[in-house]
Each structure stands twice: as C-alpha cells, then as structure tokens.
C-alpha atoms as a PDB file:
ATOM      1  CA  UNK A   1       0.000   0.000   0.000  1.00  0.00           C
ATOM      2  CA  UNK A   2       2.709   2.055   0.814  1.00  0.00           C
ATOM      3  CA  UNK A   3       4.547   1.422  -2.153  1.00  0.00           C
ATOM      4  CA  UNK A   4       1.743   1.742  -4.357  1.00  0.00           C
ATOM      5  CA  UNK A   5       0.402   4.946  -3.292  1.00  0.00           C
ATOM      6  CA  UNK A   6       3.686   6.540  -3.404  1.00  0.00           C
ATOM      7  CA  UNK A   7       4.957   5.366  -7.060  1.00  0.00           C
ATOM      8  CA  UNK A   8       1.047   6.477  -8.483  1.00  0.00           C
ATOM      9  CA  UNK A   9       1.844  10.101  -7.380  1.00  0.00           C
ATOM     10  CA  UNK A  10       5.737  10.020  -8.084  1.00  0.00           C
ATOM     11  CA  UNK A  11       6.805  10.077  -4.904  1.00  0.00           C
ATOM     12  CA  UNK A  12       9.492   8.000  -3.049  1.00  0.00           C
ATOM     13  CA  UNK A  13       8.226   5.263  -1.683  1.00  0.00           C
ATOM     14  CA  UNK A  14      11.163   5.380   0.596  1.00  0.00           C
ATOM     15  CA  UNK A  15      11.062   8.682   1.684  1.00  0.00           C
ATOM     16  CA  UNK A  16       7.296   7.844   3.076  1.00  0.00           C
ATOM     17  CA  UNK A  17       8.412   4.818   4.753  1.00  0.00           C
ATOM     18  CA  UNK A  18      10.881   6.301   6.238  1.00  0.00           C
ATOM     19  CA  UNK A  19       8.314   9.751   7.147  1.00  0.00           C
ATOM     20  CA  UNK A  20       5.515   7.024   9.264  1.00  0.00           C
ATOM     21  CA  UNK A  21       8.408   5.427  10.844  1.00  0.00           C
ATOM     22  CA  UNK A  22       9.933   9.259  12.284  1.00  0.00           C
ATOM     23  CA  UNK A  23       6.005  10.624  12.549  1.00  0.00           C
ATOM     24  CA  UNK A  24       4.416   7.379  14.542  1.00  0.00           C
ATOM     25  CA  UNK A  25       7.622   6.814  16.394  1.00  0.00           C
ATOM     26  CA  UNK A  26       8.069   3.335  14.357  1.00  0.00           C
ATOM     27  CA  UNK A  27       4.343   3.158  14.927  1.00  0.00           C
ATOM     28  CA  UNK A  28       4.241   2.997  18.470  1.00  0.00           C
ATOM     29  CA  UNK A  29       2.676   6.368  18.746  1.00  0.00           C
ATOM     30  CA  UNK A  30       2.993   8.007  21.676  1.00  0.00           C
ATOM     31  CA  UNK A  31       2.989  11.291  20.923  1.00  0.00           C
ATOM     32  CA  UNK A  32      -0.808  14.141  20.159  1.00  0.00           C
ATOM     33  CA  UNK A  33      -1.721  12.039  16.612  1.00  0.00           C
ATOM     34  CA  UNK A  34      -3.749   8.277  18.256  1.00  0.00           C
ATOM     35  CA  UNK A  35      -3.089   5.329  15.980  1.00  0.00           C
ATOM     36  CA  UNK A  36      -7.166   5.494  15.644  1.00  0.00           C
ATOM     37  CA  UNK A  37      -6.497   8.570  13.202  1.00  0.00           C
ATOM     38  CA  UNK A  38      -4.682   6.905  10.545  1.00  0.00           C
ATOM     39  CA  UNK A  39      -3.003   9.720  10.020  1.00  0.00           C
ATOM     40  CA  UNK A  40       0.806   8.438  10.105  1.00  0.00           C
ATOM     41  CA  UNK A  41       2.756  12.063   8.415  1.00  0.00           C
ATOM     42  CA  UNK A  42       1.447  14.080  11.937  1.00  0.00           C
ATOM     43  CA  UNK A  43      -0.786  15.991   9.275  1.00  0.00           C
ATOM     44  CA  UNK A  44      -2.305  18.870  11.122  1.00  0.00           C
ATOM     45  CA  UNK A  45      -0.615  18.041  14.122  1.00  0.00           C
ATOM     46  CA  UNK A  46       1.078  20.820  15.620  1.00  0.00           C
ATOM     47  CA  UNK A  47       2.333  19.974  19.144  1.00  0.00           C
ATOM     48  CA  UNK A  48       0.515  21.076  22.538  1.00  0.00           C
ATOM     49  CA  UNK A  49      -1.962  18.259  22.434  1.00  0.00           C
ATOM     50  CA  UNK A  50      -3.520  19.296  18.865  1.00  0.00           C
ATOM     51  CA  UNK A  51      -4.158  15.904  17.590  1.00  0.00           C
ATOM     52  CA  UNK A  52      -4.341  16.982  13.093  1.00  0.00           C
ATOM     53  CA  UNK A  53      -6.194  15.304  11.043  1.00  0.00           C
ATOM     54  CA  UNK A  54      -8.135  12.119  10.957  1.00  0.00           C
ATOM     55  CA  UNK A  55      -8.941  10.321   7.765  1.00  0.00           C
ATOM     56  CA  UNK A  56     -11.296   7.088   7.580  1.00  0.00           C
ATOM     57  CA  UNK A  57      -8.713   4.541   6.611  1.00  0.00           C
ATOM     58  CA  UNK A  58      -5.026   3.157   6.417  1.00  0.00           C
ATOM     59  CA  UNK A  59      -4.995   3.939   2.588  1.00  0.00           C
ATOM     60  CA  UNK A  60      -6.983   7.071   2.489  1.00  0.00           C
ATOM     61  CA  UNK A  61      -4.603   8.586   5.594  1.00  0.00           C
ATOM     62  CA  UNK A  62      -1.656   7.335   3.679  1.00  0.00           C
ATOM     63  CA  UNK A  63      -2.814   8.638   0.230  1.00  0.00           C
ATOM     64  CA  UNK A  64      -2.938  12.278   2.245  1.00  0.00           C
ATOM     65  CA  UNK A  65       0.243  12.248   3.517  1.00  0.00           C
ATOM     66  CA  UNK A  66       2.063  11.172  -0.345  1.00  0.00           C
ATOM     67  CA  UNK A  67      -0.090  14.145  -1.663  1.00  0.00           C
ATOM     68  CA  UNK A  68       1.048  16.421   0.577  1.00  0.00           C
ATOM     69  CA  UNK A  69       4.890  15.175   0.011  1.00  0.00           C
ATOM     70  CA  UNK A  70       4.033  16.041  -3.499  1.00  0.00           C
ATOM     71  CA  UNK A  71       3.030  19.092  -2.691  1.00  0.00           C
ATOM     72  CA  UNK A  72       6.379  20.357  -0.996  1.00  0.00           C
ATOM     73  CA  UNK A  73       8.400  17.911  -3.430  1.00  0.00           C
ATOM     74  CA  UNK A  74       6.615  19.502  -6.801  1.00  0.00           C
ATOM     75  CA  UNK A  75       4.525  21.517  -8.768  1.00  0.00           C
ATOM     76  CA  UNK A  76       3.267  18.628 -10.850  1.00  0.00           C
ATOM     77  CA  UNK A  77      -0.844  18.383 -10.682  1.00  0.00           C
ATOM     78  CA  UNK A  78      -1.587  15.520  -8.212  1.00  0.00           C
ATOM     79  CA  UNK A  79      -2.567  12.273 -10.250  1.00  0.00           C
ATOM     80  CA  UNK A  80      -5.076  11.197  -8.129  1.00  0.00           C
ATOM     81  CA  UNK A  81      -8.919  12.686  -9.162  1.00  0.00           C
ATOM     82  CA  UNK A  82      -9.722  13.406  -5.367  1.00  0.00           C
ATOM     83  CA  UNK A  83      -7.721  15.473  -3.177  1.00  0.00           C
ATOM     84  CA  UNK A  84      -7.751  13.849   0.473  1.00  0.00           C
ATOM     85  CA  UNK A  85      -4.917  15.665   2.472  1.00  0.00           C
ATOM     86  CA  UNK A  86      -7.056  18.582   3.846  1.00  0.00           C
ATOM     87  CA  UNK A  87      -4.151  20.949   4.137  1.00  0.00           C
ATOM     88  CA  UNK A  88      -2.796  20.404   0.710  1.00  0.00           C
ATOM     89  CA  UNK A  89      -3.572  23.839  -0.345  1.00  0.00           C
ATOM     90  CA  UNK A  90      -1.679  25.744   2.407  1.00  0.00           C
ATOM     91  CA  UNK A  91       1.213  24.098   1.495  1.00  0.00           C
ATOM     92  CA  UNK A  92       3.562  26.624  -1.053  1.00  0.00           C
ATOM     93  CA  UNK A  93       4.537  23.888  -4.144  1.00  0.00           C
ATOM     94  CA  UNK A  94       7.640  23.033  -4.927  1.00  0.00           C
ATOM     95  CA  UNK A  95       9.823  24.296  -1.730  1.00  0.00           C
ATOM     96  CA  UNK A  96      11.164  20.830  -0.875  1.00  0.00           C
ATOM     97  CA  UNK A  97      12.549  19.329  -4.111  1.00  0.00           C
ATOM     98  CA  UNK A  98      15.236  17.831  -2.040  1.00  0.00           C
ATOM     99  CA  UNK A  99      14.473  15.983   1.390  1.00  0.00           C
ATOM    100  CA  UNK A 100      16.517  17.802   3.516  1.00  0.00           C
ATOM    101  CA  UNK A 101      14.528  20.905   2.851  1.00  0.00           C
ATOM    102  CA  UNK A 102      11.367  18.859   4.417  1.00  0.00           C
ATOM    103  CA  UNK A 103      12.941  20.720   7.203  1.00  0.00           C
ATOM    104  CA  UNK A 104      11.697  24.346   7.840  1.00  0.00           C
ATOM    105  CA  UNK A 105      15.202  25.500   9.511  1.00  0.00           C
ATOM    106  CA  UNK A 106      17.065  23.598   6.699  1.00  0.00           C
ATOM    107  CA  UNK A 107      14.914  24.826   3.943  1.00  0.00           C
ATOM    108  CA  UNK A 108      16.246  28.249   2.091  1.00  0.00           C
ATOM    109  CA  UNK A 109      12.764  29.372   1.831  1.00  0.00           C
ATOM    110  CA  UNK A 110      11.868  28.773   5.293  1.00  0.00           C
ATOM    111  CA  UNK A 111       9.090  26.178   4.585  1.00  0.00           C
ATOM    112  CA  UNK A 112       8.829  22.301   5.297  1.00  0.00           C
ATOM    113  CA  UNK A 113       7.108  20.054   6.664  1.00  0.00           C
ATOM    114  CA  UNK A 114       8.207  19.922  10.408  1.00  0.00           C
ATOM    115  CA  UNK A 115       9.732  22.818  12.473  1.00  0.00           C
ATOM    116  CA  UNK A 116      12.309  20.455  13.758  1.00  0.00           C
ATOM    117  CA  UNK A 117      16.032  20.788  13.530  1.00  0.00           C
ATOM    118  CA  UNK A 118      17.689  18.431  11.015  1.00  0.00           C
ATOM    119  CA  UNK A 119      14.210  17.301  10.451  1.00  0.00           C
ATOM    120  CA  UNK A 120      14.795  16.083   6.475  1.00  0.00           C
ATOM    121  CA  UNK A 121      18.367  14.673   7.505  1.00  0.00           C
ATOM    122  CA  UNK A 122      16.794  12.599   9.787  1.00  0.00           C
ATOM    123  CA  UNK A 123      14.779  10.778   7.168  1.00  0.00           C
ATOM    124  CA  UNK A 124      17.665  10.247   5.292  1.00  0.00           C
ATOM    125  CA  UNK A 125      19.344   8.759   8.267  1.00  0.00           C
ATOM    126  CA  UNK A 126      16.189   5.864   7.969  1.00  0.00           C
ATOM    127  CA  UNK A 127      16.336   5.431   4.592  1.00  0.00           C
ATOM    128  CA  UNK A 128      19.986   5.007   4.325  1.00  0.00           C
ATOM    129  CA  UNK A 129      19.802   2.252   7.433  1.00  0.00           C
ATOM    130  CA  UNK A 130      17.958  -0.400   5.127  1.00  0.00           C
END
C-alpha cells in the first residue's frame, strides 16, 4: 500500500516509509496524533496536544500524507482525481525538491514540513539504514 500509493503520485516510496516510521515513532505512537487517526505524516498536528487530522482509513490517511509530500516535493498536478490531504492547499509547491529541505530550519525558503532541527536529515538517516 505504501509502495503503491507513493509510485502512483511520483513520490518516493522510501522517503514515506521512512516519514511514518519518524512521525508514529516506528508506529508505536505516543505522541498528540492516536493510531485510531490513521493519520501516520502528523498531518495537522502541531504539538501542545492538537491531535491533526483524521482520515477514515489506512490507505486514504496514507494517500494524504504522499499528496502532501508532493506538494512540498513539486509543482506537478496531483494524479489522483480526489484530493484527500485537507491541508494540501496551504502548502507553497515546490519548496522541498530535495528531502533535507522537508525541514523548515534547513529549507532556504523557510518552509517544510516539520519545524524540527535536522528534520529532512533525519529521514535520510532511515532510509539510508535499510
């Protein structure tokens, strides 16, 4: 599923792996986002307790999180017919064409995905370990 919903929008599959593994704490959770959410990129989530978005399924909260890769990664029109990541249009296309600028403090227009040091490094540090 991964895989699949990663290589229909061109994204990585690798890079997502490697995103739910950093985002769900290798899916032990644990942090505002509940395993119940199936939302496994922290979508929405923006620390002190606010939990981010829910979405009904595995696939469908999977599907959201490779569209909004795309989104940072590109300016390619999504693939898909339905957009499902509700925060796909706040996101400014095409800032993140490189992983490490997934990164907000790493990223030379001072976008990304997470506010957290090194953030984009870090999932090159999982992907590079298998």
């Amino acid at each position: 599923m991964i895989y699949d919903e990663a290589v229909f929008e061109n994204v990585r599959p690798e890079i997502l792996y490697a995103q739910i593994m950093l985002e769900t704490g290798y899916l032990q959770y644990g942090g505002d986002v509940e395993i119940n959410q199936f939302n496994f990129g922290g979508l929405g989530a923006t620390g002190n307790g606010v939990k981010g978005n829910s979405f009904i399924d595995v696939r469908t909260g999977i599907k959201a999180q490779v569209q909004h890769l795309k989104a940072y990664a590109s300016a390619e029109p999504l693939n898909a017919t339905q957009v499902v990541d509700e925060r796909f249009r706040y996101v400014t296309r095409n800032t993140a064409p490189y992983v490490e600028w997934l990164g907000i403090k790493e990223n030379p227009a001072g976008k990304g995905w997470a506010a957290s040091a090194g953030y984009g490094f870090n999932l090159m540090k999982i992907v590079n370990s298998f």
